[in-house]
PDB file of N, CA and C in Angstrom:
ATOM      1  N   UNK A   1      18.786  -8.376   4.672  1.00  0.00           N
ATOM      2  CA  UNK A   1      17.463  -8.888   5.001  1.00  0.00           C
ATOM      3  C   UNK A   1      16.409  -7.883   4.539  1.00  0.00           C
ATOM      4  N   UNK A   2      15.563  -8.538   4.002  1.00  0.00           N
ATOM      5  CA  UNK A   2      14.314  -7.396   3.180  1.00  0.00           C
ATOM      6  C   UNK A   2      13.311  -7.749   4.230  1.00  0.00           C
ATOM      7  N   UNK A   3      12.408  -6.505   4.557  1.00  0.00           N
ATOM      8  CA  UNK A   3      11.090  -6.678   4.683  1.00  0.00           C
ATOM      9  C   UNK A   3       9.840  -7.008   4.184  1.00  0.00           C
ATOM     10  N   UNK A   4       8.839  -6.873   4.327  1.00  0.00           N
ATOM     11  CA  UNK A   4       7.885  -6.720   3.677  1.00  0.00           C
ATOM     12  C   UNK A   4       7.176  -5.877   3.282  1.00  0.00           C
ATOM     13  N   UNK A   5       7.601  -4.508   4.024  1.00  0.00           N
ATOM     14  CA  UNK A   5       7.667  -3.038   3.764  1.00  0.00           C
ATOM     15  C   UNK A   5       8.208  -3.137   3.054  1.00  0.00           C
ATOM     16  N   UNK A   6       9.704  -3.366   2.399  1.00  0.00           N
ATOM     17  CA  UNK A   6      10.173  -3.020   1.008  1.00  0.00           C
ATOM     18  C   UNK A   6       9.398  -3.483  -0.561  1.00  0.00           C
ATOM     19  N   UNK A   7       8.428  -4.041  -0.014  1.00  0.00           N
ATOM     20  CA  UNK A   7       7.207  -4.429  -1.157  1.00  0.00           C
ATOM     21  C   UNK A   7       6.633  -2.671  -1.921  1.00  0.00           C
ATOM     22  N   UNK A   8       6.682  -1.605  -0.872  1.00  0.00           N
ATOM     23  CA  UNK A   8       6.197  -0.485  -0.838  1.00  0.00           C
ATOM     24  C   UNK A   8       6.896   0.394  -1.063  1.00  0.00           C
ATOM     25  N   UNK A   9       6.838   0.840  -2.742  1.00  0.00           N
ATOM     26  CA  UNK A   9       7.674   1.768  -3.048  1.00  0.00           C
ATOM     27  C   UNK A   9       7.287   3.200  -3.687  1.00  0.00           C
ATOM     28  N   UNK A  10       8.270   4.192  -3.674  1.00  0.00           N
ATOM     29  CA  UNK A  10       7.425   5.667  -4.315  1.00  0.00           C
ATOM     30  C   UNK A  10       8.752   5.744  -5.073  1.00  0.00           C
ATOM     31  N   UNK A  11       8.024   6.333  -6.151  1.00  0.00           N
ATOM     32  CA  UNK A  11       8.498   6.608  -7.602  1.00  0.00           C
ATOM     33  C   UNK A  11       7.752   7.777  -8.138  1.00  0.00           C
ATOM     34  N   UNK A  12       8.428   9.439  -8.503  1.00  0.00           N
ATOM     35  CA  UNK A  12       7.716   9.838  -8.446  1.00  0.00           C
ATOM     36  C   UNK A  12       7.041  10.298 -10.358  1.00  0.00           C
ATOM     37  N   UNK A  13       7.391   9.026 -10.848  1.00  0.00           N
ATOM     38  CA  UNK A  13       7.442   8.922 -11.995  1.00  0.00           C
ATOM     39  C   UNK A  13       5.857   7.606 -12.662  1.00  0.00           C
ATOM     40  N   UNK A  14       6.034   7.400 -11.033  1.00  0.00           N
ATOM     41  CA  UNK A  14       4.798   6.532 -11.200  1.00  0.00           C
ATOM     42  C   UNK A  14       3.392   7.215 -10.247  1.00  0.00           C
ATOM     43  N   UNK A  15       2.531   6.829 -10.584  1.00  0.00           N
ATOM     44  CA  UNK A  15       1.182   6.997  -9.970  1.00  0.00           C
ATOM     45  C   UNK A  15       1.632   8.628  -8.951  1.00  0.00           C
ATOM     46  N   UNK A  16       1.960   9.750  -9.486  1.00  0.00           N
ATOM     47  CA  UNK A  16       2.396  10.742  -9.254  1.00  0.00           C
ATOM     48  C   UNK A  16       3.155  10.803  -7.903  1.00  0.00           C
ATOM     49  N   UNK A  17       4.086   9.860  -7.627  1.00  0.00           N
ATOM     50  CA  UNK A  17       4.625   9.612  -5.961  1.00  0.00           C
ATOM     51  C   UNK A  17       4.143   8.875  -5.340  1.00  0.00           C
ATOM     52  N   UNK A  18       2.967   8.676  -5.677  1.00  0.00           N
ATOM     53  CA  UNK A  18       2.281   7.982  -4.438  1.00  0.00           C
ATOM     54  C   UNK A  18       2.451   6.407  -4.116  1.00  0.00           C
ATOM     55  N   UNK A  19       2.313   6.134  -2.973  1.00  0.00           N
ATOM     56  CA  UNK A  19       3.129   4.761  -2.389  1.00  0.00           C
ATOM     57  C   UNK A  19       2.554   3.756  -3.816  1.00  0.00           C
ATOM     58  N   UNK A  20       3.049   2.608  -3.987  1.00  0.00           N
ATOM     59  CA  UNK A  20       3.022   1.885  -4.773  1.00  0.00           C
ATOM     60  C   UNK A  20       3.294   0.154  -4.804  1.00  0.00           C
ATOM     61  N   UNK A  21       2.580  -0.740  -4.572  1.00  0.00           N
ATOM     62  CA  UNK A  21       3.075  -1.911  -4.900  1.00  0.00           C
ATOM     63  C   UNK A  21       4.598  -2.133  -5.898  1.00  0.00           C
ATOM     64  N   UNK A  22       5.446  -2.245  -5.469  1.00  0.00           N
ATOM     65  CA  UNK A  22       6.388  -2.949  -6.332  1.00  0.00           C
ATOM     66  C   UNK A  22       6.822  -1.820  -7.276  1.00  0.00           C
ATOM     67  N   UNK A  23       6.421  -0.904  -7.239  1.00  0.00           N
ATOM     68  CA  UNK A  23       6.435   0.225  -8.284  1.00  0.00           C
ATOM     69  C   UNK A  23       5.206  -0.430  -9.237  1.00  0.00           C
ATOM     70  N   UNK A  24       4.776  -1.267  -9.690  1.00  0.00           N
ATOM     71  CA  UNK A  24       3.872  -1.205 -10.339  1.00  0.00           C
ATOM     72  C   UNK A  24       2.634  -0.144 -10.161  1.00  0.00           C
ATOM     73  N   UNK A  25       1.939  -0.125 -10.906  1.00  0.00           N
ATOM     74  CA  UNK A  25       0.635   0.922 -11.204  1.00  0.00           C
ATOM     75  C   UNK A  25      -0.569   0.372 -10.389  1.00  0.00           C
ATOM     76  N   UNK A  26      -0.041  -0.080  -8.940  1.00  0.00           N
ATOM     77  CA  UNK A  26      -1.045  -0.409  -7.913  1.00  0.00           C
ATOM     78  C   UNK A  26      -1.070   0.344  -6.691  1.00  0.00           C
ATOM     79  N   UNK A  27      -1.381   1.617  -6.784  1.00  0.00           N
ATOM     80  CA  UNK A  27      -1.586   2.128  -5.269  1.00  0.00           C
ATOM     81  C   UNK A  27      -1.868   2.007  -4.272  1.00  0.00           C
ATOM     82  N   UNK A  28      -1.460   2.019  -2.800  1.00  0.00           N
ATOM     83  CA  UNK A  28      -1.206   1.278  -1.911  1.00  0.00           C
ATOM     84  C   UNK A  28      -3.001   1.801  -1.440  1.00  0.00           C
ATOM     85  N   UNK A  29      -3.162   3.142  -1.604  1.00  0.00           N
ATOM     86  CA  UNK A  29      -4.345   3.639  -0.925  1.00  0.00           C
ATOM     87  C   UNK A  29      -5.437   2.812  -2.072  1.00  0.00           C
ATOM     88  N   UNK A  30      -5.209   2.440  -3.158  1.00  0.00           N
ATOM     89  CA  UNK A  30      -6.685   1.273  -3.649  1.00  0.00           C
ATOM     90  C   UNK A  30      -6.537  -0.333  -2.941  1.00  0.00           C
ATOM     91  N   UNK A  31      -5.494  -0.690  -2.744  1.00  0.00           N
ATOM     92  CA  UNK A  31      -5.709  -1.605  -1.913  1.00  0.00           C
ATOM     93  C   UNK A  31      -6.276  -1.584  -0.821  1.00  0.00           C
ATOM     94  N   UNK A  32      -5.990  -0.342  -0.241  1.00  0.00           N
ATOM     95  CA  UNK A  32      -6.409  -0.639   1.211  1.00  0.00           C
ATOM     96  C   UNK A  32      -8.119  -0.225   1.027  1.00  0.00           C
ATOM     97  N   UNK A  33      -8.558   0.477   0.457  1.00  0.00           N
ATOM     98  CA  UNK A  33      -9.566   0.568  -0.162  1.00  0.00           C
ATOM     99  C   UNK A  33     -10.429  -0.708  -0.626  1.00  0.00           C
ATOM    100  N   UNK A  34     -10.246  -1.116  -1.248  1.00  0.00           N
ATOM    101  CA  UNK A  34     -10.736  -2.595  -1.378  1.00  0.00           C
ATOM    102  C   UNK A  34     -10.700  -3.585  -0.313  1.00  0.00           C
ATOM    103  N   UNK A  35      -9.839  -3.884   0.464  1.00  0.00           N
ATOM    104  CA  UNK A  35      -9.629  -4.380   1.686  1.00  0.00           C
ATOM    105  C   UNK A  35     -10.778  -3.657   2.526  1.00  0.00           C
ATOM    106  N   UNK A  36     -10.844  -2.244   2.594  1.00  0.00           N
ATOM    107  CA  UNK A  36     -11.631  -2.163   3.833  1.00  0.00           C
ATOM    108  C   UNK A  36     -13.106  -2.441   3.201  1.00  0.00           C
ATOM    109  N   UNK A  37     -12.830  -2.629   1.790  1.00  0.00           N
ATOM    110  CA  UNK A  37     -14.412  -2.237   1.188  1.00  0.00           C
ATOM    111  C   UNK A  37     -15.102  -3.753   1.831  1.00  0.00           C
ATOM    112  N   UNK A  38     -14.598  -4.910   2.215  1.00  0.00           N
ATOM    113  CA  UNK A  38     -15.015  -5.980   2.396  1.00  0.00           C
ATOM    114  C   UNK A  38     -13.972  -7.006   1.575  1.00  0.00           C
ATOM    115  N   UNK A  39     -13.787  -7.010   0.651  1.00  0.00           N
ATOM    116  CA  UNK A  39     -12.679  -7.827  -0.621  1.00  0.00           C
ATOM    117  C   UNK A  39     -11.766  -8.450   0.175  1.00  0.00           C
ATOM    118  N   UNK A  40     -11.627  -9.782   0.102  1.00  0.00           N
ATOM    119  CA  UNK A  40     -11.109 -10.909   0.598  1.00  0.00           C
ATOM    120  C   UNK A  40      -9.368 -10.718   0.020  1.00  0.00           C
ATOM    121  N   UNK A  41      -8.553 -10.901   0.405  1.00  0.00           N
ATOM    122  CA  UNK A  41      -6.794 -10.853  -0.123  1.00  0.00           C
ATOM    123  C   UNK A  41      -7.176 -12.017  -1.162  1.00  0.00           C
ATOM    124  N   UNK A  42      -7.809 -13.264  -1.083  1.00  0.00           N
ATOM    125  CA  UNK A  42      -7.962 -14.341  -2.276  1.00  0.00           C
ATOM    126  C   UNK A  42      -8.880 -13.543  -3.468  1.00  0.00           C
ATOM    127  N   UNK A  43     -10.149 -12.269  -3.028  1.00  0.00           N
ATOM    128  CA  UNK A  43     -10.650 -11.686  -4.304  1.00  0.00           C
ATOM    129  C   UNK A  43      -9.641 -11.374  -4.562  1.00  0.00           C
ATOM    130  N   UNK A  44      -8.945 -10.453  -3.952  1.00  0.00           N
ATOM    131  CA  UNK A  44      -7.921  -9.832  -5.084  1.00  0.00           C
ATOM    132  C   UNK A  44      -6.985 -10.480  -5.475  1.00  0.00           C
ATOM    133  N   UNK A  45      -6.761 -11.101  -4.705  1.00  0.00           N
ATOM    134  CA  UNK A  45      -5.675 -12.446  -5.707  1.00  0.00           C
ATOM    135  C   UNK A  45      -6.050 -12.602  -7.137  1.00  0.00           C
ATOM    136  N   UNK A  46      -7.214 -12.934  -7.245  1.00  0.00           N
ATOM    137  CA  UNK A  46      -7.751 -13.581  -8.419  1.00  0.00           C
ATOM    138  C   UNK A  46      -8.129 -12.259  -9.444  1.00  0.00           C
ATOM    139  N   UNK A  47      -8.294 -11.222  -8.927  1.00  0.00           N
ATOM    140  CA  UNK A  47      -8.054 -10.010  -9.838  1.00  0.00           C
ATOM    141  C   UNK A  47      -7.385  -9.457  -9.727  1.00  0.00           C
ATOM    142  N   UNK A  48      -6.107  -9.410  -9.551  1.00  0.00           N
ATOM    143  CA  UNK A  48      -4.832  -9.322 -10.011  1.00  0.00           C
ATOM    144  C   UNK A  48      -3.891 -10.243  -9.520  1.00  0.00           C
ATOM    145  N   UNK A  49      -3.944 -10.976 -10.919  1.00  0.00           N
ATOM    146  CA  UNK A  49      -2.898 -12.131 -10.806  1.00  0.00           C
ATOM    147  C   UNK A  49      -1.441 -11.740 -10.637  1.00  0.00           C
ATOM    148  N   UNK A  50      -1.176 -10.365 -10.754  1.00  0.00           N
ATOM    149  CA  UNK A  50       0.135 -10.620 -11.098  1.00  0.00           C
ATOM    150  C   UNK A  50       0.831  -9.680  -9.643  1.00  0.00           C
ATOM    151  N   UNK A  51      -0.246  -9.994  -8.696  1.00  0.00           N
ATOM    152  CA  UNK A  51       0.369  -9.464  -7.501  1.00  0.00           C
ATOM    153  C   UNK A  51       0.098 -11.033  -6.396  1.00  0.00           C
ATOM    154  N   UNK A  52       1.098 -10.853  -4.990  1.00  0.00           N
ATOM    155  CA  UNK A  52       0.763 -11.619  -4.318  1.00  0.00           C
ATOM    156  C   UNK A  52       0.398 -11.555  -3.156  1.00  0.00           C
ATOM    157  N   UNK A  53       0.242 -12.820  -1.992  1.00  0.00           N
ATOM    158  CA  UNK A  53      -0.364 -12.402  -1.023  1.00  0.00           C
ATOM    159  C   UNK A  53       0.103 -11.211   0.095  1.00  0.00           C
ATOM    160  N   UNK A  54       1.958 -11.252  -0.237  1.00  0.00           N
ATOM    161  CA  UNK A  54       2.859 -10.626   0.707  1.00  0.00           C
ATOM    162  C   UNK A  54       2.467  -8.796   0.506  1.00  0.00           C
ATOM    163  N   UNK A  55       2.245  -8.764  -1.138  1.00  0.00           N
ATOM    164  CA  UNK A  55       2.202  -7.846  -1.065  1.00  0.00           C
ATOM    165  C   UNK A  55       0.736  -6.976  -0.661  1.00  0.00           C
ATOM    166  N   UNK A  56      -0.367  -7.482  -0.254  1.00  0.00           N
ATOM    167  CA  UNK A  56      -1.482  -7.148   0.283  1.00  0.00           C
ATOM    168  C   UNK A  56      -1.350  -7.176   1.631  1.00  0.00           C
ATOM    169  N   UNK A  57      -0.588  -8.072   2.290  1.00  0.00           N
ATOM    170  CA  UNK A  57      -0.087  -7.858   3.367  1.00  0.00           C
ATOM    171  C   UNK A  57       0.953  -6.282   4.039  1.00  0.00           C
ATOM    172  N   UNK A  58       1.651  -6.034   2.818  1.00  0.00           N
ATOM    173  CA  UNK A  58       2.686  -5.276   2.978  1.00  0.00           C
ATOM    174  C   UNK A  58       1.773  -3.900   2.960  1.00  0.00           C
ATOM    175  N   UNK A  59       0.411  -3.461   2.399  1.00  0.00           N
ATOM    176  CA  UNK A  59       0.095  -3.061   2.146  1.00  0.00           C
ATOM    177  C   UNK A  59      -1.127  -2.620   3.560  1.00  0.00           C
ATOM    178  N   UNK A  60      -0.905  -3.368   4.490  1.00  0.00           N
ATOM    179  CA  UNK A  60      -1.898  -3.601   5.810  1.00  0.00           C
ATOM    180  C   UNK A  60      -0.922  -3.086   6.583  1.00  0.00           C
ATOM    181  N   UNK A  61       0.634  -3.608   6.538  1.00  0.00           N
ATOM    182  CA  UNK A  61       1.637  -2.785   7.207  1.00  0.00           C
ATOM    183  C   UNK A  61       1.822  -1.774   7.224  1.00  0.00           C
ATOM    184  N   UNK A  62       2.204  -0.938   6.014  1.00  0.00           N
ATOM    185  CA  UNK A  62       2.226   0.025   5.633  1.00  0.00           C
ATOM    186  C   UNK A  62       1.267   1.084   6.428  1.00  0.00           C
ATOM    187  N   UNK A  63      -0.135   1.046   6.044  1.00  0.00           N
ATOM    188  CA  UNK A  63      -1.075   1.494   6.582  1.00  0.00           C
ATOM    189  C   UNK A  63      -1.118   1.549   8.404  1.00  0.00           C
ATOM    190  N   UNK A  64      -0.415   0.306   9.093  1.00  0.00           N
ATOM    191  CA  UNK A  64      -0.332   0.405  10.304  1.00  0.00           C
ATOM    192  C   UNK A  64       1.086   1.356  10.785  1.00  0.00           C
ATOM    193  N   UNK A  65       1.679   0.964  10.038  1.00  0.00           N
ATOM    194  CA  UNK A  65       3.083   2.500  10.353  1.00  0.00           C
ATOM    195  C   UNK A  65       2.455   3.692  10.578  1.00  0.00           C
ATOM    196  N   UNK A  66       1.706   4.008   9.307  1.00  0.00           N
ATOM    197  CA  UNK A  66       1.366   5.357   9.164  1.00  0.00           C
ATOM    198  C   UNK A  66       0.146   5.921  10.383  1.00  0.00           C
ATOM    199  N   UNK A  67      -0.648   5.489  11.148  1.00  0.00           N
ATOM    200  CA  UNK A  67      -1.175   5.005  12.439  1.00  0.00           C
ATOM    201  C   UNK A  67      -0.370   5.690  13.371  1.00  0.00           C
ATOM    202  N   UNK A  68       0.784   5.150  13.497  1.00  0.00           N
ATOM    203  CA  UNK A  68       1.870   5.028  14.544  1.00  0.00           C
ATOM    204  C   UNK A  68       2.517   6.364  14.819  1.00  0.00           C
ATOM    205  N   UNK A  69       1.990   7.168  14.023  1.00  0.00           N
ATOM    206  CA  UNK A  69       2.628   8.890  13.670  1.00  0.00           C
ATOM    207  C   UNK A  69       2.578   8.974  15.591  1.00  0.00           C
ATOM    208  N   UNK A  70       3.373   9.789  15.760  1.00  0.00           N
ATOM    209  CA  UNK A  70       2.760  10.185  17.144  1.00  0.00           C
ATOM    210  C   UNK A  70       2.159  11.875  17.461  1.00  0.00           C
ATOM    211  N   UNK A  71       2.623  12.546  16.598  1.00  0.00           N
ATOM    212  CA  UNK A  71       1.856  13.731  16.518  1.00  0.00           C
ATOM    213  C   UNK A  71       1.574  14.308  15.299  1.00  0.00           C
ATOM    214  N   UNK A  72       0.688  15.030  14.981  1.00  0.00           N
ATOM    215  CA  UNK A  72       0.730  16.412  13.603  1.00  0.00           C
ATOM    216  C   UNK A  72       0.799  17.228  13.998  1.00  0.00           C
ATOM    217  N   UNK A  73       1.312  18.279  13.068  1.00  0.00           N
ATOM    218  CA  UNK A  73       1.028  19.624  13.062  1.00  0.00           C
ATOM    219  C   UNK A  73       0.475  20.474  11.876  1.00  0.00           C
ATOM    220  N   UNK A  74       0.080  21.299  12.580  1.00  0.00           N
ATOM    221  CA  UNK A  74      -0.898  22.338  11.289  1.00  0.00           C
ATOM    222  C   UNK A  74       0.213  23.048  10.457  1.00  0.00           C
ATOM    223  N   UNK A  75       0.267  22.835   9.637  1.00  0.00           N
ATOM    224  CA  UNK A  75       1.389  23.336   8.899  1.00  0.00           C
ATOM    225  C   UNK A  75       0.754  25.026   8.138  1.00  0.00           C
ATOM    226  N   UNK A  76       1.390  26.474   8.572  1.00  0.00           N
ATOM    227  CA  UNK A  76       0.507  27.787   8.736  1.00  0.00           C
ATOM    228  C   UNK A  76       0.394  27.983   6.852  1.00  0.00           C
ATOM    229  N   UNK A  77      -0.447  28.418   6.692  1.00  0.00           N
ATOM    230  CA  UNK A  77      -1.166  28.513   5.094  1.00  0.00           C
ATOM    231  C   UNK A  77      -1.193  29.943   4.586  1.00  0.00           C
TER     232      UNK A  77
END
């Protein structure tokens, strides 16, 4: 059984590691970016056709995991 988290992948061969639609050359942090900018999941539908709704979704998930941290730490420098 797949999720919709597995939409969200790192490759560190792509977009230097960083999370990724599908592995494609769509970073999870410009989606969410656009999303918060106001941009409707149907704008971006329509500018980029070659993604879908699950994965803008997967991409709202994602972002809510990372939320869910329950602590940090200062890591000493």
């Amino acid at each position: 059984m797949t999720t919709i988290l597995s939409r969200i992948t790192t490759d560190p061969e792509i977009c230097h590691g960083k999370p990724t639609i599908r592995g494609l050359r769509y970073p999870v942090e410009n989606m969410l970016q656009l999303l918060a900018s106001g941009m409707t999941i149907e704008e971006l539908l329509a500018d980029y056709p070659d993604l879908v709704r699950e994965d803008f979704l997967a991409c709202i998930s994602y972002a809510s995991k990372l939320v869910q941290i329950k602590s940090i730490h200062k890591i000493a420098s």
